[in-house]
Protein backbone atom coordinates (compact mmCIF):
# COMPACT_ATOMS: atom_id res chain seq x y z
CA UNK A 1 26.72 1.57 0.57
CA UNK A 2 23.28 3.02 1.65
CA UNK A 3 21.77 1.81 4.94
CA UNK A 4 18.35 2.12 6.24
CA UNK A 5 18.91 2.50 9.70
CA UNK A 6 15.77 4.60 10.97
CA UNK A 7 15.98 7.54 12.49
CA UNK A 8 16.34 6.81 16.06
CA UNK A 9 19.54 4.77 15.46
CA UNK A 10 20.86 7.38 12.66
CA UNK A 11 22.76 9.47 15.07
CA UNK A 12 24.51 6.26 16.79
CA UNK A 13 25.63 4.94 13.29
CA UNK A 14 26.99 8.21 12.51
CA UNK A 15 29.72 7.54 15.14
CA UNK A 16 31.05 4.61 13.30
CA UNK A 17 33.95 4.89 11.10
CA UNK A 18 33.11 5.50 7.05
CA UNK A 19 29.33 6.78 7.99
CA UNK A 20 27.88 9.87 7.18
CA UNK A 21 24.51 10.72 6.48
CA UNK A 22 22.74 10.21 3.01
CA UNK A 23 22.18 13.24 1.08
CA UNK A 24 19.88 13.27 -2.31
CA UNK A 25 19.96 16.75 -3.97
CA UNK A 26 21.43 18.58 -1.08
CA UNK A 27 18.39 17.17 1.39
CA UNK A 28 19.31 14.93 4.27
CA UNK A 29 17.78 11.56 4.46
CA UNK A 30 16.46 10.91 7.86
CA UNK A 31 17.34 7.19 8.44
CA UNK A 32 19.66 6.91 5.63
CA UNK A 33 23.16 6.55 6.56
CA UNK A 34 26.36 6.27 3.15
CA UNK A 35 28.97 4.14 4.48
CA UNK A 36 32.28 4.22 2.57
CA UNK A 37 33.98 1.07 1.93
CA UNK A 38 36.47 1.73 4.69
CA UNK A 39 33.13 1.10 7.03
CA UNK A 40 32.15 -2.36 5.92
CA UNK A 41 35.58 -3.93 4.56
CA UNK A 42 35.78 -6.25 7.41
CA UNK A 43 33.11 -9.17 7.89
CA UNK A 44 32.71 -7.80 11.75
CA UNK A 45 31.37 -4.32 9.93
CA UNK A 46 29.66 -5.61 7.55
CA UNK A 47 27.67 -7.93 9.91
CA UNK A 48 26.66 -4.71 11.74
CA UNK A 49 25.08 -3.08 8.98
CA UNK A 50 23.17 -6.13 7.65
CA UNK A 51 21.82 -6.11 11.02
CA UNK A 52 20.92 -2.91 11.52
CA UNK A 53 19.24 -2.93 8.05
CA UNK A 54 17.27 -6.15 9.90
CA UNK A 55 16.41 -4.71 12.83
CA UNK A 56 14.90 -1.65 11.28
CA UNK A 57 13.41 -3.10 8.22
CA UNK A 58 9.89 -4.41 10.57
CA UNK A 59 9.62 -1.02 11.53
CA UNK A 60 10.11 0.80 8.29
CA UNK A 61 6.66 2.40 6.46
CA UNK A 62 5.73 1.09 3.73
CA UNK A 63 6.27 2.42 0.58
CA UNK A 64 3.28 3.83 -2.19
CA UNK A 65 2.32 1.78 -4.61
């Protein structure tokens, strides 16, 4: 699963069990964290990465149109 963490709170989600960080074409994401499975198979770690998509989202840029 991709999460869009933000920057600032990449480096703490990194610590987390199943995270590492998202990688398109060999070029880190900043903000982007891949979780394995393993790191969201029980409803207590999947809570924490729906709200750190939530907390972030307000303060993401907003895309190009």
């Amino acid at each position: 699963m991709m999460v869009s963490v933000g920057e600032f709170a990449q480096e703490l989600c990194m610590k987390r069990a199943g995270c590492r960080a998202m990688e398109f074409a060999e070029i880190s994401m900043k903000g982007f964290v891949y979780v394995d499975p393993e790191g969201f198979d029980m409803d207590e770690y999947w809570e924490f990465w729906v709200q750190k998509a939530l907390e972030y989202n307000p303060l993401a840029k907003r895309s190009k149109k």
